[in-house]
C-alpha atoms as a PDB file:
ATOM      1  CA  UNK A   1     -15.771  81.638  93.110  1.00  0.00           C
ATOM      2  CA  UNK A   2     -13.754  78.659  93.608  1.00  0.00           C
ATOM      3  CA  UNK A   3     -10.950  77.930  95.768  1.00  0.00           C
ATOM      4  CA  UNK A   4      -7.715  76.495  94.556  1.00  0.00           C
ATOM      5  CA  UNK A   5      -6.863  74.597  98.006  1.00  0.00           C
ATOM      6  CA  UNK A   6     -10.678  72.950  98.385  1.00  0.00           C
ATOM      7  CA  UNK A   7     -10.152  71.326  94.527  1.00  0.00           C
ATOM      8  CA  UNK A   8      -6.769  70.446  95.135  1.00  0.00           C
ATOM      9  CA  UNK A   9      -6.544  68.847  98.760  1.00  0.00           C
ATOM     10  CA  UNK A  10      -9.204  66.368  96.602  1.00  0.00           C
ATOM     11  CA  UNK A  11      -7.067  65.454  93.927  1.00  0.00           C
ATOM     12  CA  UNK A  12      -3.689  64.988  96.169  1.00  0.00           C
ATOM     13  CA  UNK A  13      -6.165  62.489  97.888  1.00  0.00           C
ATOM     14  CA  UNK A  14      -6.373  60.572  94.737  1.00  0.00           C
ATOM     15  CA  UNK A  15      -2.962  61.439  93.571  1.00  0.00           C
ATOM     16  CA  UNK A  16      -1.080  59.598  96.994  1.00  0.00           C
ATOM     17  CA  UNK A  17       2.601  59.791  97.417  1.00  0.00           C
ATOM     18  CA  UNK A  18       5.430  58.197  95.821  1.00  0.00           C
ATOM     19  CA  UNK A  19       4.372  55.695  93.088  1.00  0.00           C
ATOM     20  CA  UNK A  20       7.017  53.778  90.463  1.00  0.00           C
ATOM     21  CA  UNK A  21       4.128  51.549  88.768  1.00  0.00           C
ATOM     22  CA  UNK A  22       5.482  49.062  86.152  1.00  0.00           C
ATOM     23  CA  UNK A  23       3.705  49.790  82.865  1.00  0.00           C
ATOM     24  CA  UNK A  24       2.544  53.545  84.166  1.00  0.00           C
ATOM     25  CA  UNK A  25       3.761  55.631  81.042  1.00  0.00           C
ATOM     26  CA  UNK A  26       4.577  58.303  83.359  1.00  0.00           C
ATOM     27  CA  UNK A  27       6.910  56.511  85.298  1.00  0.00           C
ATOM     28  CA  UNK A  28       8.488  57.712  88.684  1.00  0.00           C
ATOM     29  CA  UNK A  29       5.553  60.117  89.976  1.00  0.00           C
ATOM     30  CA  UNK A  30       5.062  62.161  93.434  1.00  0.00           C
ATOM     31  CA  UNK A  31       1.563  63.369  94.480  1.00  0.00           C
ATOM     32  CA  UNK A  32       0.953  62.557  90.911  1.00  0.00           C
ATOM     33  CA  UNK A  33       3.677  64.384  89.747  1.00  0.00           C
ATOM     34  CA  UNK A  34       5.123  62.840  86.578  1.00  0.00           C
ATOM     35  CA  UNK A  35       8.982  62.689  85.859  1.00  0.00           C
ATOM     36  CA  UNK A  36       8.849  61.479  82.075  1.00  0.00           C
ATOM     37  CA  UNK A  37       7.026  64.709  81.081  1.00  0.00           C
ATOM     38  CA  UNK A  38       8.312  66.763  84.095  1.00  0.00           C
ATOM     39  CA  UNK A  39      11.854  65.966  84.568  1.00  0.00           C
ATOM     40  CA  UNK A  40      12.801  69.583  85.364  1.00  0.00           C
ATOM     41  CA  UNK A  41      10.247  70.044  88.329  1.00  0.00           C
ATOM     42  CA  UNK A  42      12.405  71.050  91.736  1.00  0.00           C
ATOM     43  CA  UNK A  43      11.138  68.557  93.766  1.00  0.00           C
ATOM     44  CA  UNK A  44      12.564  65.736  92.010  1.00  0.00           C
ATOM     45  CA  UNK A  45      15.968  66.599  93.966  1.00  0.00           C
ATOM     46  CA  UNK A  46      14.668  66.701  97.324  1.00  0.00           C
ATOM     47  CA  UNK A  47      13.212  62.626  96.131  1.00  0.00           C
ATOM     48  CA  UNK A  48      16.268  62.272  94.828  1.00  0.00           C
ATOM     49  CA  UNK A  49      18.212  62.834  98.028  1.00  0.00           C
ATOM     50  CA  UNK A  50      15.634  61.185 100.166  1.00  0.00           C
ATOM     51  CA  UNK A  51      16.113  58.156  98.346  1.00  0.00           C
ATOM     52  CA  UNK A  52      20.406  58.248  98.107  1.00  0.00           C
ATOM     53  CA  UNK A  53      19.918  58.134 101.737  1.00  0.00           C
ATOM     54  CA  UNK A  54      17.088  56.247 103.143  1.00  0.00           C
ATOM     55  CA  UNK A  55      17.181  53.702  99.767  1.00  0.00           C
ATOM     56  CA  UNK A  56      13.866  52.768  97.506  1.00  0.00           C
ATOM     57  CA  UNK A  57      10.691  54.589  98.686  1.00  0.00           C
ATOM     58  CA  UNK A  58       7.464  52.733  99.013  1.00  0.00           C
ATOM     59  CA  UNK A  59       4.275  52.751  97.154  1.00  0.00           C
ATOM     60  CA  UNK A  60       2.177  55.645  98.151  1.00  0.00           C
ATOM     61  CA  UNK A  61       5.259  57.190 100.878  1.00  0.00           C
ATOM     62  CA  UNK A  62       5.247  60.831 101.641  1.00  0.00           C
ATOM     63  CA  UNK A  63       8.281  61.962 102.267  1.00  0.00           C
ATOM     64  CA  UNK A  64       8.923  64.349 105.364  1.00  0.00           C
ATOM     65  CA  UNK A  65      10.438  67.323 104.005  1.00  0.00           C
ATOM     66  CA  UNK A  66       8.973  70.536 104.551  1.00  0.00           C
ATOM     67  CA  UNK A  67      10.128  72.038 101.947  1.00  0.00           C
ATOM     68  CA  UNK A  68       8.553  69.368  99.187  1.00  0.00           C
ATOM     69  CA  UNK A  69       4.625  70.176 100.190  1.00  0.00           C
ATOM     70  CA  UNK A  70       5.156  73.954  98.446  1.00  0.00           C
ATOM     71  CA  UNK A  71       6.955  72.848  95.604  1.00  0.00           C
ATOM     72  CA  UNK A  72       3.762  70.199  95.062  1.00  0.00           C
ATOM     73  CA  UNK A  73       1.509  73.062  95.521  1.00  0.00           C
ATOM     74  CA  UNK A  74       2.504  75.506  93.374  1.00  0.00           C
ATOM     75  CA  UNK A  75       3.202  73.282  90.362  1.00  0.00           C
ATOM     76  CA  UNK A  76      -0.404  72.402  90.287  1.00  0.00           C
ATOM     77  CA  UNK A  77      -1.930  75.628  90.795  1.00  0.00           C
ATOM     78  CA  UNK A  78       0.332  77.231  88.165  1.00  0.00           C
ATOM     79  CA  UNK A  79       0.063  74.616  85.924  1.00  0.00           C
ATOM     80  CA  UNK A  80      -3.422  73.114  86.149  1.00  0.00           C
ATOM     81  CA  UNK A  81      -5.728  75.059  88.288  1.00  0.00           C
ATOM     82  CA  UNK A  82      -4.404  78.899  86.474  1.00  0.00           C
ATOM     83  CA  UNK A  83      -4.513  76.897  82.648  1.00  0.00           C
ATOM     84  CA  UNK A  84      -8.370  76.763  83.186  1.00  0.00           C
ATOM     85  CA  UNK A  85      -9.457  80.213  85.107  1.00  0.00           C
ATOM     86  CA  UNK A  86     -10.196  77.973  88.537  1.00  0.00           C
ATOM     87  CA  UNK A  87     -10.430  81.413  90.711  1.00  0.00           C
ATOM     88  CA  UNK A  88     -13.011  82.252  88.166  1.00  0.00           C
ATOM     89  CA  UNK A  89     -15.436  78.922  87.880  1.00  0.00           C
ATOM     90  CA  UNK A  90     -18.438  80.022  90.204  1.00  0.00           C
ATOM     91  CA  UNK A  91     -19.454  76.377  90.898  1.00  0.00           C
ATOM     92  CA  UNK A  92     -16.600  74.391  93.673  1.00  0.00           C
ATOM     93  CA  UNK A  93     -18.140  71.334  92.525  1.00  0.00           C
ATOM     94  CA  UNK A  94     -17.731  71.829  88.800  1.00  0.00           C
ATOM     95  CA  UNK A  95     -14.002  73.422  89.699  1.00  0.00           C
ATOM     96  CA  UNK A  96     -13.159  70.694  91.505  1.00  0.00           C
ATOM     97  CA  UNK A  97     -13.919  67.481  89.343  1.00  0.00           C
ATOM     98  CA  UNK A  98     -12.608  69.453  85.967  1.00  0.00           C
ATOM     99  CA  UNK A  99      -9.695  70.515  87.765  1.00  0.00           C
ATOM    100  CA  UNK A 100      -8.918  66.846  88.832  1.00  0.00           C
ATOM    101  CA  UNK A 101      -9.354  65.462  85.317  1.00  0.00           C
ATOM    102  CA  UNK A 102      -6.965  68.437  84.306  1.00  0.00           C
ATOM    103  CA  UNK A 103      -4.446  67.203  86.713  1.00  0.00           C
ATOM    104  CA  UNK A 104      -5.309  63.059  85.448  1.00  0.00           C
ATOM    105  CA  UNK A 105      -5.195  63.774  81.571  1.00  0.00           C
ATOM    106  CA  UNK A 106      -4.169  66.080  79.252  1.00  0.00           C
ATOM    107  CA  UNK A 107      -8.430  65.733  77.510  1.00  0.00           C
ATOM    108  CA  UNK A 108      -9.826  67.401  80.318  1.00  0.00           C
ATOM    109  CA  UNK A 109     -10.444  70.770  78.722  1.00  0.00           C
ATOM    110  CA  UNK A 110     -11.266  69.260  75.462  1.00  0.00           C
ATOM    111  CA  UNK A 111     -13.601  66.895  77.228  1.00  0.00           C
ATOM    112  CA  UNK A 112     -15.536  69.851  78.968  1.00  0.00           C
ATOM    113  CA  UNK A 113     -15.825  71.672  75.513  1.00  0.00           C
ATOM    114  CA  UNK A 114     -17.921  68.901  74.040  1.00  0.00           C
ATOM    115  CA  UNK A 115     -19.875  68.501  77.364  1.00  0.00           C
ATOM    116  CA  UNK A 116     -20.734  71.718  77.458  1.00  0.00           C
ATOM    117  CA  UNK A 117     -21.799  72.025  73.523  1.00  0.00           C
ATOM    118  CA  UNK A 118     -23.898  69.325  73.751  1.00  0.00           C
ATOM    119  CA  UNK A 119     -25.690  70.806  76.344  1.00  0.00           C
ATOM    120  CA  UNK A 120     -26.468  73.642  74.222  1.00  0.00           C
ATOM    121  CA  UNK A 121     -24.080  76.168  74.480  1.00  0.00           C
ATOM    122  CA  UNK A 122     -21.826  77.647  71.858  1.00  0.00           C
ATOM    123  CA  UNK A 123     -18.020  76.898  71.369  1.00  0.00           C
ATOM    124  CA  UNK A 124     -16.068  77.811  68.527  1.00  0.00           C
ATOM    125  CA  UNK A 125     -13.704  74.978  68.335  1.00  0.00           C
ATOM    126  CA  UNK A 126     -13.799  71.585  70.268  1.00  0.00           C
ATOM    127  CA  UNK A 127      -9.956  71.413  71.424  1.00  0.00           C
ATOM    128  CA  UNK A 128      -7.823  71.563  74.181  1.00  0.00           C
ATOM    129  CA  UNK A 129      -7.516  75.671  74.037  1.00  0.00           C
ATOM    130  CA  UNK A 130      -8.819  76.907  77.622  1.00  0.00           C
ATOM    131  CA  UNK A 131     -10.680  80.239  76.254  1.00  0.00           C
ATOM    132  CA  UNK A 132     -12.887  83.269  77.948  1.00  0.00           C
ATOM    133  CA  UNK A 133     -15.839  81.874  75.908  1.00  0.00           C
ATOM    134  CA  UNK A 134     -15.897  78.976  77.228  1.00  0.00           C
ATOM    135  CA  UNK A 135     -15.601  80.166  80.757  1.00  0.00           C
ATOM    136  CA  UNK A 136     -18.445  82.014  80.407  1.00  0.00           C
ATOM    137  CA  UNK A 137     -20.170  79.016  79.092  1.00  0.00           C
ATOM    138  CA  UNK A 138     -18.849  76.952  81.988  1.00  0.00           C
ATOM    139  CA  UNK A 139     -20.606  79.773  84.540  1.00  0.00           C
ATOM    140  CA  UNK A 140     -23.858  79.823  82.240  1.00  0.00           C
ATOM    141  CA  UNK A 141     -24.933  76.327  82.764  1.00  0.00           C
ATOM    142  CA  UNK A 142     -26.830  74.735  86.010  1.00  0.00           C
ATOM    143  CA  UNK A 143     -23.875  73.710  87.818  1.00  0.00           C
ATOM    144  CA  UNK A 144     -25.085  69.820  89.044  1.00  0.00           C
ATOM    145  CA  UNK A 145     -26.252  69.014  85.124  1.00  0.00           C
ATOM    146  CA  UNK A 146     -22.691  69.884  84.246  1.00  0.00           C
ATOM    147  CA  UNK A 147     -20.552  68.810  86.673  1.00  0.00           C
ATOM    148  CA  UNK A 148     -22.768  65.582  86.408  1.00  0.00           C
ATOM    149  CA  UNK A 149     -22.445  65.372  82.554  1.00  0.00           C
ATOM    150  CA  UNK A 150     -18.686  65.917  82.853  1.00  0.00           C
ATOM    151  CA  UNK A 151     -18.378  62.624  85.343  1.00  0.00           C
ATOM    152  CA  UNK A 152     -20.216  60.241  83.049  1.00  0.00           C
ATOM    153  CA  UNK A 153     -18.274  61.879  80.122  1.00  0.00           C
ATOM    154  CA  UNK A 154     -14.683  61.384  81.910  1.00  0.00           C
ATOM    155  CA  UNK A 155     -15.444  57.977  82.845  1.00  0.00           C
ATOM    156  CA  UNK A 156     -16.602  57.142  78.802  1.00  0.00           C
ATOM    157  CA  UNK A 157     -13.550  58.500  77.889  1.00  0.00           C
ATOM    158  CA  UNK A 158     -11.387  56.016  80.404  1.00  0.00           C
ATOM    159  CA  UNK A 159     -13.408  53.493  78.776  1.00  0.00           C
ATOM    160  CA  UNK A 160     -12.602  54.588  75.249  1.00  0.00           C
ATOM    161  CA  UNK A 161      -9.035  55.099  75.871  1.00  0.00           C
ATOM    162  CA  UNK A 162      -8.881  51.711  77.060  1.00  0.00           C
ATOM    163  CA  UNK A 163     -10.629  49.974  74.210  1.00  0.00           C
ATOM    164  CA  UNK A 164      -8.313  51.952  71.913  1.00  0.00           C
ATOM    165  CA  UNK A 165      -4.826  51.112  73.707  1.00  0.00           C
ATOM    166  CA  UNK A 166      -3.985  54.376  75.073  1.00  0.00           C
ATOM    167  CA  UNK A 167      -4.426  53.181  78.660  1.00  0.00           C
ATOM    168  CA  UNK A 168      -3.921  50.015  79.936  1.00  0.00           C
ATOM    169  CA  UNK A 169      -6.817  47.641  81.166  1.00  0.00           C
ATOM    170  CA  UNK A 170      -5.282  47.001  84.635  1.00  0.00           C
ATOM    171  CA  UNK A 171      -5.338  50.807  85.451  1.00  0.00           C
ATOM    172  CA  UNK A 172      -8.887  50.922  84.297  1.00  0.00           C
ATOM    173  CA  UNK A 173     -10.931  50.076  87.993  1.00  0.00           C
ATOM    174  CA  UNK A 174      -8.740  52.478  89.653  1.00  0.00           C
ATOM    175  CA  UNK A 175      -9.588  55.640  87.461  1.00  0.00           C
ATOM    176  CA  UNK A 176     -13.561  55.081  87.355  1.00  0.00           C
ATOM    177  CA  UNK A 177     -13.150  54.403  91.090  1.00  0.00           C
ATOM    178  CA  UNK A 178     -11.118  57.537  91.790  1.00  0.00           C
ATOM    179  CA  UNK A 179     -14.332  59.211  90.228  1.00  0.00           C
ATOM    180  CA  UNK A 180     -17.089  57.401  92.045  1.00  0.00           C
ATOM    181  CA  UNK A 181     -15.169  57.825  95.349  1.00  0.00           C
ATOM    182  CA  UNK A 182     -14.024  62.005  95.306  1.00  0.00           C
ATOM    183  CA  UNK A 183     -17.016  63.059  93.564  1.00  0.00           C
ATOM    184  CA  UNK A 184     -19.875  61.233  94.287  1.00  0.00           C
ATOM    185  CA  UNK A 185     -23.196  61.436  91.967  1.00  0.00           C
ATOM    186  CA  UNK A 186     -25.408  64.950  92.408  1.00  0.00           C
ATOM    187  CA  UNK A 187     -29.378  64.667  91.925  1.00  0.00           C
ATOM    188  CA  UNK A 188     -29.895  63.442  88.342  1.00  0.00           C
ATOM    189  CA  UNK A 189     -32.229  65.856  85.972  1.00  0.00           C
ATOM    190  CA  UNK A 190     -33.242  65.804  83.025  1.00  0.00           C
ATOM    191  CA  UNK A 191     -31.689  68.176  81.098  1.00  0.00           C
ATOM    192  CA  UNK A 192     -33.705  70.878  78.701  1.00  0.00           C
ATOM    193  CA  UNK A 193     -33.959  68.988  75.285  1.00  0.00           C
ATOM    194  CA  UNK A 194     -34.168  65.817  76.668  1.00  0.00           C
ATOM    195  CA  UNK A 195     -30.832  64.875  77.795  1.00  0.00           C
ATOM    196  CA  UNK A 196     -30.934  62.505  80.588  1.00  0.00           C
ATOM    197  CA  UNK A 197     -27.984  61.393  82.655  1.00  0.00           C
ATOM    198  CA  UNK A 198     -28.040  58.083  83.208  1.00  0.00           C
ATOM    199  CA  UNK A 199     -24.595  56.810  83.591  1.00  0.00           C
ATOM    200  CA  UNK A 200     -22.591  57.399  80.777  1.00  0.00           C
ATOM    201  CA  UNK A 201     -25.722  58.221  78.660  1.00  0.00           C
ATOM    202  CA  UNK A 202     -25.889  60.401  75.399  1.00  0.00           C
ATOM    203  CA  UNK A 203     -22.942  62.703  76.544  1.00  0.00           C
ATOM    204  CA  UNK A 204     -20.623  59.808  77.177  1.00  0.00           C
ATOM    205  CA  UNK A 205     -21.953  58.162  73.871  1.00  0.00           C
ATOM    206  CA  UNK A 206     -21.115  61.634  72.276  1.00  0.00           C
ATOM    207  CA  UNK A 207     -17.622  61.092  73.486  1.00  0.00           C
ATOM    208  CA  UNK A 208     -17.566  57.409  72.453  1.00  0.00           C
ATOM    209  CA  UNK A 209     -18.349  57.799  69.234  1.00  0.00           C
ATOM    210  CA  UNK A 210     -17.375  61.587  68.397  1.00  0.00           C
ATOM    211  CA  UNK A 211     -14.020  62.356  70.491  1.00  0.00           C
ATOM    212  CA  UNK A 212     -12.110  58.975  69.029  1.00  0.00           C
ATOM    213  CA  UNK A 213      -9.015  60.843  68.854  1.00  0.00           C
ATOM    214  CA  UNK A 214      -8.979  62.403  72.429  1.00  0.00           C
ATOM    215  CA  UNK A 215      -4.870  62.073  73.169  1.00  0.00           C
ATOM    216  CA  UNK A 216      -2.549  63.465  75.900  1.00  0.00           C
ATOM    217  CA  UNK A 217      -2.391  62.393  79.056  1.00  0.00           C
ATOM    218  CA  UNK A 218       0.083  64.180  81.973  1.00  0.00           C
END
């Protein structure tokens, strides 16, 4: 099964420090921690007194406080790794790079619904309800076809979001990168039924032109 530490010691990789981006919708964030939709999180006072007493923090700063690091921790496992049965995904790989778009956008579950529909398995509704069934669908499938599906589907769905507003064009490098760079291609197949993945092929078409009205971003 997979291990909450391994997927998330990736995404605070990606995530960085302290970040205060003009134009980020999130604004103020830590480890990719945002304060506009979590103002109430406990680590924002230990930031807050850093910064009354050392003054603005750089870009991408980690601030030495022991007690921060556990307060970073358990906010992701309890709110991101728990929401989608992470102990319980058999495949690291696949529990790692869902997990991470968990953490990056509030689409990821809904995004893994279609993936995993398309290649053949069935879910009930294609929304952004973490359920048993599809679990058990996750588990059922060759892990490398769907973890690889799920990359070239997240990184259509940047695209889309872009094209449509929701994201803005200057953030857009940095978010396929973060994908290329922590989870690098597996072998390509060719999935049963003739699915190839090639880039963002017919999944991340599927996405493109079927999951329009993907919103909800952390």
């Amino acid at each position: 099964m997979a291990d909450f530490k391994t997927a998330d010691n990736i995404t605070l990789k990606a995530e960085g420090g302290y970040s205060f981006v003009a134009g980020d919708k999130g604004g103020e964030t830590y480890e990719g921690i945002a304060r506009a939709s979590n103002p109430s999180w406990a680590g924002w006072a230990i930031i807050d007194k850093y910064k009354a007493a050392h003054g603005a923090i750089k870009n991408n700063f980690k601030i030495p406080d022991p007690a921060l690091q556990p307060l970073v921790d358990s906010f992701y496992q309890k709110e991101y790794w728990d929401t989608i049965s992470g102990d319980k995904i058999t495949s690291q790989p696949v529990a790692n790079i869902f997990y991470d778009m968990h953490v990056n956008s509030g689409a990821a579950v809904k995004i893994m619904k279609t993936v995993v529909k398309q290649m053949g398995k069935p879910i009930a509704a294609i929304d952004n309800h973490f359920d048993p069934d599809t679990l058990t669908a996750i588990n059922s499938l060759p892990p490398n076809d769907l973890y690889q599906n799920y990359k070239d589907a997240r990184k259509a769905y940047y695209e889309v979001e872009v094209k449509d507003g929701n994201i803005e064009q200057k953030f857009l490098d940095g978010l396929l990168k973060r994908v290329d760079m922590y989870f690098p291609d597996l072998k390509k197949k060719v999935l049963e039924g003739g699915i190839g993945l090639i880039g963002v092929g017919a999944i991340g078409t599927g996405i493109y032109f079927g999951m329009k009205l993907l919103k909800g971003k952390k």
